[in-house]
Protein backbone atom coordinates (compact mmCIF):
# COMPACT_ATOMS: atom_id res chain seq x y z
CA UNK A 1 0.00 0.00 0.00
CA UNK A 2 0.65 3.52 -0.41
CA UNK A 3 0.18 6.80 1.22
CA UNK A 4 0.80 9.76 -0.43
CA UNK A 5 -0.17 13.82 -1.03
CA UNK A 6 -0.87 15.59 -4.23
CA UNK A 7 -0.53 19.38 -4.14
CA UNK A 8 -1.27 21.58 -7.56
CA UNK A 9 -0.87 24.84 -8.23
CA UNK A 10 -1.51 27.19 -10.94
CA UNK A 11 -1.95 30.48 -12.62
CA UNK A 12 -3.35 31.62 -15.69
CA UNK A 13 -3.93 34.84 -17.77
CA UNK A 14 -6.79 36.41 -20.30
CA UNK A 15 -4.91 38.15 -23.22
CA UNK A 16 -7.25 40.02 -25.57
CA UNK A 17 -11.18 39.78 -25.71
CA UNK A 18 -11.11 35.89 -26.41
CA UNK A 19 -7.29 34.01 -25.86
CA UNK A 20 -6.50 32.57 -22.08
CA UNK A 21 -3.46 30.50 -21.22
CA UNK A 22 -2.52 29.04 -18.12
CA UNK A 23 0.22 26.63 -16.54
CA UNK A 24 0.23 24.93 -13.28
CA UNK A 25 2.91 22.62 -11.53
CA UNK A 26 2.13 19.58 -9.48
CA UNK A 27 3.99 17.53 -6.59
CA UNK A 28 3.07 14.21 -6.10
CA UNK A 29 4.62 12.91 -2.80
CA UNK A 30 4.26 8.65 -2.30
CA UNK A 31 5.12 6.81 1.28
CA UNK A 32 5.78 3.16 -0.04
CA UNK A 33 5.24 0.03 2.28
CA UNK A 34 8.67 -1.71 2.24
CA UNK A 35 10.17 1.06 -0.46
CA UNK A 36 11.39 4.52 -0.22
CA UNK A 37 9.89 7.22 -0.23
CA UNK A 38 9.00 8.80 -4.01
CA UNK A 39 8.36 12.40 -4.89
CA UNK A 40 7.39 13.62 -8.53
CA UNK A 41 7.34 17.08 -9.96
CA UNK A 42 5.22 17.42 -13.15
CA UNK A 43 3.73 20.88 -15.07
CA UNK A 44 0.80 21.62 -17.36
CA UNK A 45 -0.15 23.74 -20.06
CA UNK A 46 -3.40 24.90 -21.40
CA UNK A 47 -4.81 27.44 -23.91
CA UNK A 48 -8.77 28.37 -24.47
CA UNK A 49 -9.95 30.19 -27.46
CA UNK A 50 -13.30 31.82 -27.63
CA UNK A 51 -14.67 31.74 -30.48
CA UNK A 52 -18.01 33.24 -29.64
CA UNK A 53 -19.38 34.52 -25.70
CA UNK A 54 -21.18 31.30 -26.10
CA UNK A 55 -18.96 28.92 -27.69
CA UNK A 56 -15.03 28.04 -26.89
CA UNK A 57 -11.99 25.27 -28.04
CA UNK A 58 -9.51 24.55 -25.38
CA UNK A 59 -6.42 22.37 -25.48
CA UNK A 60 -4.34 20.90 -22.59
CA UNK A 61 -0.86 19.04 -22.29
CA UNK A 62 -0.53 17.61 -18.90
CA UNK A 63 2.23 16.28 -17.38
CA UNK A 64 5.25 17.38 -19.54
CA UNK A 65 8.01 16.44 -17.70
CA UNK A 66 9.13 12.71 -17.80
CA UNK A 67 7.48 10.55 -15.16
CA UNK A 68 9.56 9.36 -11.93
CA UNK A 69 11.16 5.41 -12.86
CA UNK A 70 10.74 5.21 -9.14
CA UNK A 71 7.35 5.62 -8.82
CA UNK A 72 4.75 2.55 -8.85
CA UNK A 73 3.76 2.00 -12.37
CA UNK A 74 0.03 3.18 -10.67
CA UNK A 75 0.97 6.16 -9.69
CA UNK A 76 3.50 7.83 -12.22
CA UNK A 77 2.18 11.29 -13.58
CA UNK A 78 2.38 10.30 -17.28
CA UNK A 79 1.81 13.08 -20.10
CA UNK A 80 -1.40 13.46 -21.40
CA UNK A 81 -3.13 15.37 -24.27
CA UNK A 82 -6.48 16.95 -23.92
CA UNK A 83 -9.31 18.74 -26.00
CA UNK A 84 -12.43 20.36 -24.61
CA UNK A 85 -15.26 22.52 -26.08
CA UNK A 86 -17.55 24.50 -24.31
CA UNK A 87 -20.99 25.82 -24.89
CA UNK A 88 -24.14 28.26 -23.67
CA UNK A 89 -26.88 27.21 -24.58
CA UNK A 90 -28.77 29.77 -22.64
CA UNK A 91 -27.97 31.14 -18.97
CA UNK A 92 -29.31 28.43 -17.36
CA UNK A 93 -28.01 25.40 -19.59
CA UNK A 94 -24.35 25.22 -20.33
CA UNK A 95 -22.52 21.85 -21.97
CA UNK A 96 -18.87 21.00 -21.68
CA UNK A 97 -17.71 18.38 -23.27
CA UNK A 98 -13.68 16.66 -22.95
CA UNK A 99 -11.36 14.21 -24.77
CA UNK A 100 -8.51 13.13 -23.73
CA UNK A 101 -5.45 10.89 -24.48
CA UNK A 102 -2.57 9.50 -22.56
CA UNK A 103 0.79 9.03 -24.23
CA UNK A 104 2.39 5.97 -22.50
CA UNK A 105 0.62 2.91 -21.17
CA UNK A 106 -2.02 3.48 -23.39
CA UNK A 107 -0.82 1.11 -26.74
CA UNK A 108 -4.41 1.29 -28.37
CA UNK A 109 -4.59 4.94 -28.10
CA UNK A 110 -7.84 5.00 -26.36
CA UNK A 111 -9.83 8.12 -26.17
CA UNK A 112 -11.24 9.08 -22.44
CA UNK A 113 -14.01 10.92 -22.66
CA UNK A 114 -16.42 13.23 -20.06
């Protein structure tokens, strides 16, 4: 078993009437039974583009950095890809929708989806 803490942090910035982009960094800390002790440090990116006020695109590339070898296979931060679109339907109904993708482990290329 494991016992660990995951701690994320991030800032991001509106440029123009319709462009955001934001980053974030993450620290995953792991307490292995019979093992040492494991700590990973991982970043994102992410970008949104409005195309109208009631419809956007937005892309995200999580985990960048190269995952810990030290790590349970379980628990490595692995990079993953991500699209999203977003939509108002009126001020009361509202419809997100998300794909995503990771890049290792994953040898059929499945799409998640939410």
């Amino acid at each position: 078993t494991a016992e660990g803490h995951f701690w994320r942090f991030g800032v991001g910035q509106k440029f123009w009437d319709r462009y955001s982009l934001g980053i974030s960094t993450q620290v995953l800390t792991l307490d292995v039974d019979d093992g040492p002790s494991v700590s990973q440090i991982n970043y994102s990116l992410g970008a949104m583009v409005m195309i109208s006020e009631n419809f956007g695109v937005a892309y995200t590339a999580d985990n960048l950095a190269k995952a810990s070898g030290r790590a349970p296979s379980t628990f490595r931060l692995d990079g993953r890809q991500g699209l999203g679109v977003y939509g108002k339907l009126t001020d009361l109904a509202r419809v997100r929708f998300d794909l995503s993708r990771a890049e290792k482990r994953n040898p059929d290329h499945k799409l998640d989806y939410s």
